[in-house]
Protein backbone atom coordinates (compact mmCIF):
# COMPACT_ATOMS: atom_id res chain seq x y z
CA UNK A 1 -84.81 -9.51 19.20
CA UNK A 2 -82.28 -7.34 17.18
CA UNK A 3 -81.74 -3.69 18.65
CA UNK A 4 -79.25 -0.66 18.90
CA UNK A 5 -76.77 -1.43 22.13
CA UNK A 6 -78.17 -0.03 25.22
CA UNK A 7 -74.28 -1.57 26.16
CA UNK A 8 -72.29 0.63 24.09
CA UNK A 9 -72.06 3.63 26.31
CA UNK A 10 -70.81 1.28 29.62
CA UNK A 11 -67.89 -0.22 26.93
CA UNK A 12 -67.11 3.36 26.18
CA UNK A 13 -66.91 4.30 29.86
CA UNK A 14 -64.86 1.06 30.52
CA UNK A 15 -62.37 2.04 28.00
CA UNK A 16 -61.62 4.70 29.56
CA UNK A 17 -60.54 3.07 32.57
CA UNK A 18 -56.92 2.36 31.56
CA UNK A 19 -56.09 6.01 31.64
CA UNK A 20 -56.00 5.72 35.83
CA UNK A 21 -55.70 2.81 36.61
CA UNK A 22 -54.17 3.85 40.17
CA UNK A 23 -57.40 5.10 40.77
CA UNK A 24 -59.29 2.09 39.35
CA UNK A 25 -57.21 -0.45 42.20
CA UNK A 26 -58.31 2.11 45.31
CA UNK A 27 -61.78 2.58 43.89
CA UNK A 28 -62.50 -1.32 43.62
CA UNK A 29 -60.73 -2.14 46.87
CA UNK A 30 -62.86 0.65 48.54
CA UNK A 31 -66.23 -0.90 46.82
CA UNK A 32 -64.66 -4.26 48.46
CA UNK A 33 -64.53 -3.17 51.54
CA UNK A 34 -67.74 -1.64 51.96
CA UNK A 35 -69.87 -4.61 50.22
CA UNK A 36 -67.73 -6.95 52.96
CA UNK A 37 -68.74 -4.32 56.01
CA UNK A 38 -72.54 -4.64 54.18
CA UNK A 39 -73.10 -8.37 53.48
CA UNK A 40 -69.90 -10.05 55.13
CA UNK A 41 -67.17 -12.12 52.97
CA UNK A 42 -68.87 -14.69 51.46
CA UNK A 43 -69.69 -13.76 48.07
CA UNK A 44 -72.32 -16.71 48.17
CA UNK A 45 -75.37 -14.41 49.30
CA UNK A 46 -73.05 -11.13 49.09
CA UNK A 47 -74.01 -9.68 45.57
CA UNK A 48 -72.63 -6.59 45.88
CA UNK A 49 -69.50 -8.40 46.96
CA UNK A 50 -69.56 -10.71 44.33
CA UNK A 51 -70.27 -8.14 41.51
CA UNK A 52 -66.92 -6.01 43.16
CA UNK A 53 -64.53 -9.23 43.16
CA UNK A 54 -65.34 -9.84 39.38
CA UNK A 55 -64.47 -6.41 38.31
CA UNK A 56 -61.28 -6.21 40.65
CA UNK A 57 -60.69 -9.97 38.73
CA UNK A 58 -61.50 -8.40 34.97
CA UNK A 59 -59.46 -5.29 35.84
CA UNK A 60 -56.34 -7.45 36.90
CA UNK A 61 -56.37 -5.96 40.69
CA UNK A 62 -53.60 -7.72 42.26
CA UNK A 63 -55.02 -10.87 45.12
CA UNK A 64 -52.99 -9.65 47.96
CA UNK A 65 -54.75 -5.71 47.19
CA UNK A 66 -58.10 -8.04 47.04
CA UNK A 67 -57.57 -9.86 50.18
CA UNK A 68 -56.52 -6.66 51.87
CA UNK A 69 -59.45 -5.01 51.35
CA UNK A 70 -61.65 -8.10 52.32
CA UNK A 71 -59.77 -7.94 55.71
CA UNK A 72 -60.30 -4.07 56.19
CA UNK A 73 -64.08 -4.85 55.65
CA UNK A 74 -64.27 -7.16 58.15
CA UNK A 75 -62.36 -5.11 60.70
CA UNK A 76 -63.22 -2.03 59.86
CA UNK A 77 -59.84 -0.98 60.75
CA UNK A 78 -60.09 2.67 59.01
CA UNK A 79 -63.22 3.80 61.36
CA UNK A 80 -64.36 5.26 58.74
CA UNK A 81 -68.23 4.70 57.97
CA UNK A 82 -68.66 5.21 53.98
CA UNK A 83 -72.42 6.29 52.72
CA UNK A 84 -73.41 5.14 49.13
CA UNK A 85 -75.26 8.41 47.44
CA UNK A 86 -76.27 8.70 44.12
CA UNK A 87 -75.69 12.60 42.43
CA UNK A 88 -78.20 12.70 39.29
CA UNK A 89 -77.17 15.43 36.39
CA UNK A 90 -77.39 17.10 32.71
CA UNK A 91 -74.22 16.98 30.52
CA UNK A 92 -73.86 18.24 26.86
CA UNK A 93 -76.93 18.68 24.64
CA UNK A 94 -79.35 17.36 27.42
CA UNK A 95 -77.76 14.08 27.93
CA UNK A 96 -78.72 12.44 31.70
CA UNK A 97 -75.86 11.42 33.79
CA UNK A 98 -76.17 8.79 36.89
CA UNK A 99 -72.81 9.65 39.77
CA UNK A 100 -72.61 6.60 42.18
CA UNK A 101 -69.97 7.61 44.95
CA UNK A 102 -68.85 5.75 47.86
CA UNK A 103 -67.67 8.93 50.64
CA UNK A 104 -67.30 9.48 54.10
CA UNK A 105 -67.61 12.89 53.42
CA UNK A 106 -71.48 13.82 51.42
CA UNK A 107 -70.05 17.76 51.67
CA UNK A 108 -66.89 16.91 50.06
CA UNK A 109 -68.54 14.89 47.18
CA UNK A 110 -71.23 16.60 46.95
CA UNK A 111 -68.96 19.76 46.29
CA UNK A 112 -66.44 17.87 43.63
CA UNK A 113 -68.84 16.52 41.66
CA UNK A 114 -71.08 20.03 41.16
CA UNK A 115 -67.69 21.87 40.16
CA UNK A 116 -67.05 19.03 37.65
CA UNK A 117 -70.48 19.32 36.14
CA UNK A 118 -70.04 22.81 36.02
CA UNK A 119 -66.65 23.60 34.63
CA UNK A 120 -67.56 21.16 31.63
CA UNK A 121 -70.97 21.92 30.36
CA UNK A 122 -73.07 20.56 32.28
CA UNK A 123 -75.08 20.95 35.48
CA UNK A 124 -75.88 18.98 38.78
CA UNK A 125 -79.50 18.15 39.65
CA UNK A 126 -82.12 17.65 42.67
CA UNK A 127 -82.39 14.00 43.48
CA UNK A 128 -85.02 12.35 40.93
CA UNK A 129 -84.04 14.85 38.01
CA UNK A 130 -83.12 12.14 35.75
CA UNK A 131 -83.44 8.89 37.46
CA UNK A 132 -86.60 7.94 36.02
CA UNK A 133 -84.86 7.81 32.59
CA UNK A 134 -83.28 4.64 34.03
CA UNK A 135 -83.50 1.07 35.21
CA UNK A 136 -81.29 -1.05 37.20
CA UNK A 137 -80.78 -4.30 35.46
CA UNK A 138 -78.33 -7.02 35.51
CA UNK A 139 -76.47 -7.44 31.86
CA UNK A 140 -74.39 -10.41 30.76
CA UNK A 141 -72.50 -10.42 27.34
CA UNK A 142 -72.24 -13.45 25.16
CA UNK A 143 -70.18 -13.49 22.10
CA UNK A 144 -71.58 -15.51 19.22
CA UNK A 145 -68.57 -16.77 18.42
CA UNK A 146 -69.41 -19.61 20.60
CA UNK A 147 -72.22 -20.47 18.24
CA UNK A 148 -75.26 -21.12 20.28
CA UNK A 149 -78.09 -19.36 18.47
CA UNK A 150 -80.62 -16.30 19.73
CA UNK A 151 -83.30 -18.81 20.19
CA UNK A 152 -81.01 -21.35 22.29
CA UNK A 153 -79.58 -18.61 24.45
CA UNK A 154 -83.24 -17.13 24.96
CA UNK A 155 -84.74 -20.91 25.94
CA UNK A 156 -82.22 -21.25 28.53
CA UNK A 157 -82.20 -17.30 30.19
CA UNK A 158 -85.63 -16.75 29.82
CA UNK A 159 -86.77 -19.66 32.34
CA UNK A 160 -84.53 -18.46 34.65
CA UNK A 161 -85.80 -14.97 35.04
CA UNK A 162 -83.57 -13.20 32.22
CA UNK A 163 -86.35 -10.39 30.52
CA UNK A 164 -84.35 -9.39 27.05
CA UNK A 165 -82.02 -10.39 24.67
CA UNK A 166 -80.63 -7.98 21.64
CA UNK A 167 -78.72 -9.05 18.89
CA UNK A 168 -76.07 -6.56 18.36
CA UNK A 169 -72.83 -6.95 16.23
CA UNK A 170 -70.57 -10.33 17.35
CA UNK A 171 -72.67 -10.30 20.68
CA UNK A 172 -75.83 -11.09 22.48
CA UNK A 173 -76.68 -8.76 25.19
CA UNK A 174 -78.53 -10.40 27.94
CA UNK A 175 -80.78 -8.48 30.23
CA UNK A 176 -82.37 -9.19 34.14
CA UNK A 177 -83.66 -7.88 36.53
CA UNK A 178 -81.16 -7.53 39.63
CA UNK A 179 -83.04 -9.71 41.79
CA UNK A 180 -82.48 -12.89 39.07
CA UNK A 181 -78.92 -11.24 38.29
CA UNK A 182 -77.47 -14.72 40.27
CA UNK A 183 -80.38 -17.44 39.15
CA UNK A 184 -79.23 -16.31 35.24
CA UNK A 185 -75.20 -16.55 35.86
CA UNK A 186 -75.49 -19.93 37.42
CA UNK A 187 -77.76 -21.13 34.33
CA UNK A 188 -75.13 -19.83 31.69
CA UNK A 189 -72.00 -21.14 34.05
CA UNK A 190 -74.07 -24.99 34.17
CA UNK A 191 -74.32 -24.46 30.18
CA UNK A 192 -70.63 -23.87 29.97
CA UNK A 193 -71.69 -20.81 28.07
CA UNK A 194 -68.98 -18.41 28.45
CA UNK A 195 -69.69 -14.70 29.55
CA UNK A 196 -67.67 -12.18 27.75
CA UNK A 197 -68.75 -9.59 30.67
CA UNK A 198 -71.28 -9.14 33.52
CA UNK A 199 -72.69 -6.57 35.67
CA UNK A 200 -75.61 -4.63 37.20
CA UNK A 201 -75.94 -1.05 35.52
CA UNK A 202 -77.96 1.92 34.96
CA UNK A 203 -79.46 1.53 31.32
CA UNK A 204 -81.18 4.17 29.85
CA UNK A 205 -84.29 3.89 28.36
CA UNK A 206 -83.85 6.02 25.79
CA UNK A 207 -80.43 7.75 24.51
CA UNK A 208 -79.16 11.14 22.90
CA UNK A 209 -77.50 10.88 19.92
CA UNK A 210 -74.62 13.42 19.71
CA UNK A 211 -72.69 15.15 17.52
CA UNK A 212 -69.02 14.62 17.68
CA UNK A 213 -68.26 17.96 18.76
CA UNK A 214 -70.52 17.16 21.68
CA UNK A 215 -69.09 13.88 22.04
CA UNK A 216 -65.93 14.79 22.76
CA UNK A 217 -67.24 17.39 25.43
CA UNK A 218 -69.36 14.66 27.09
CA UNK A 219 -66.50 12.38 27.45
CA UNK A 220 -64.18 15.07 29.16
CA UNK A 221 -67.60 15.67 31.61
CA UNK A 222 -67.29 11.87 32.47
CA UNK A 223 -63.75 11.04 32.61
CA UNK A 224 -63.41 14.07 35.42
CA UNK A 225 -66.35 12.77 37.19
CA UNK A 226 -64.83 9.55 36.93
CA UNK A 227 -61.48 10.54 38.28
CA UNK A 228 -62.98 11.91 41.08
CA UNK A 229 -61.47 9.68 44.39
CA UNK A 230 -65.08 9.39 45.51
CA UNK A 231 -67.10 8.30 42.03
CA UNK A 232 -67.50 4.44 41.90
CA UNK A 233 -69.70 4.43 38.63
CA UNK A 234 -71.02 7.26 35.77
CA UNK A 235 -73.81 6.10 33.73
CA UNK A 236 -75.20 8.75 31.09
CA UNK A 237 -77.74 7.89 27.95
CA UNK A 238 -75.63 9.60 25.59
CA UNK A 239 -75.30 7.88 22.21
CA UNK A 240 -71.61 7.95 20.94
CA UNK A 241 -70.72 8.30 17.38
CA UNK A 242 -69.46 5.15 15.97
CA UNK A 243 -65.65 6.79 16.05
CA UNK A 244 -65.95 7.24 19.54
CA UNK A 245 -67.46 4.08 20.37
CA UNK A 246 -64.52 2.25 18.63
CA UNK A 247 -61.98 4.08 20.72
């Protein structure tokens, strides 16, 4: 099927990254840690590991800063014991925002990320406020430059559990749900079918198209969340202009 990207916020988010990526190595080798302390060090079976070892890969985390948070995992050498909350949120004209944070401190967070919220625009919510505007899903990115065709991909994803596929630009979007996130990477990896990106994310149902005034507001809302030591992930269903999406 051919559709508006339900992808192009997350690409937006990501390419944002660069701007700290300091932050980007201690937040990955933090995630590490605490998928290793959850599910052990074997990525086989170990998801959430998994999932964190490809994005330390993609963002160019050095091994040794890999292998060093693997280790603290399994020792738990830091003593500290790190709680996965999930802050839900309005920015800029309405638009629902998703904070995943990894802390050892709920008060702390909790605290940053309402002053955030409030010093640009926006406002933090009970738990539930916008979470139903969401689903989890797993989403893999296929360029067409490889040539397989819509109807190939979709007889080989959709046996294996994957639910959509859009057409969008010089890519097919792939989407699962989390619980065949695995059973659809191994298909594509046995096809030789090479995945531009892959994760499990918070996509919006539905999105708010803004204004570029509002835009550029929204983004300042989500880089500061984003460079907060505690925020792992911001998903939002904001709709960027095409000049922002591009940046």
């Amino acid at each position: 099927m051919s559709g508006h990207s339900k992808w192009a916020n997350i690409k937006h988010r990501k390419g944002k990254m660069d701007s700290i990526r300091g932050k980007v190595t201690t937040k990955l080798a933090r995630e590490i840690t605490i998928a290793v302390k959850m599910g052990g060090a074997d990525p086989i079976g170990n998801t959430k590991l998994k999932l964190a070892l490809q994005k330390a890969k993609s963002n160019n985390i050095p091994k040794e800063n890999v292998q060093r948070a693997i280790q603290k995992g399994l020792g738990a050498a830091d003593g500290k014991a790190y709680e996965e909350i999930t802050y839900e949120g309005y920015g800029i004209a309405g638009v629902a925002v998703m904070v995943e944070a990894l802390t050892d401190n709920r008060n702390r967070t909790a605290a940053d990320v309402r002053h955030v919220f409030s010093k640009y625009g926006g406002n933090l919510g009970e738990t539930g406020c916008v979470g139903w505007m969401f689903q989890r899903k797993g989403l893999f990115v296929v360029s067409k430059a490889l040539g397989i065709s819509e109807d190939e991909l979709m007889e080989i994803v959709l046996e294996v559990g994957a639910e959509d596929i859009v057409d969008v630009d010089d890519v097919f979007e792939i989407y699962t749900d989390p619980a065949d996130f695995e059973a659809v990477e191994q298909v594509l990896q046995e096809k030789n079918i090479a995945i531009n990106s892959s994760e499990i994310s918070m996509i919006p149902d539905t999105q708010v198209e803004l204004t570029p005034e509002d835009a550029t507001k929204m983004e300042k809302l989500i880089e500061a969340l984003e460079d907060l030591d505690d925020v792992q992930e911001v998903f939002s269903n904001a709709e960027f202009p095409e000049e922002q999406d591009a940046d």
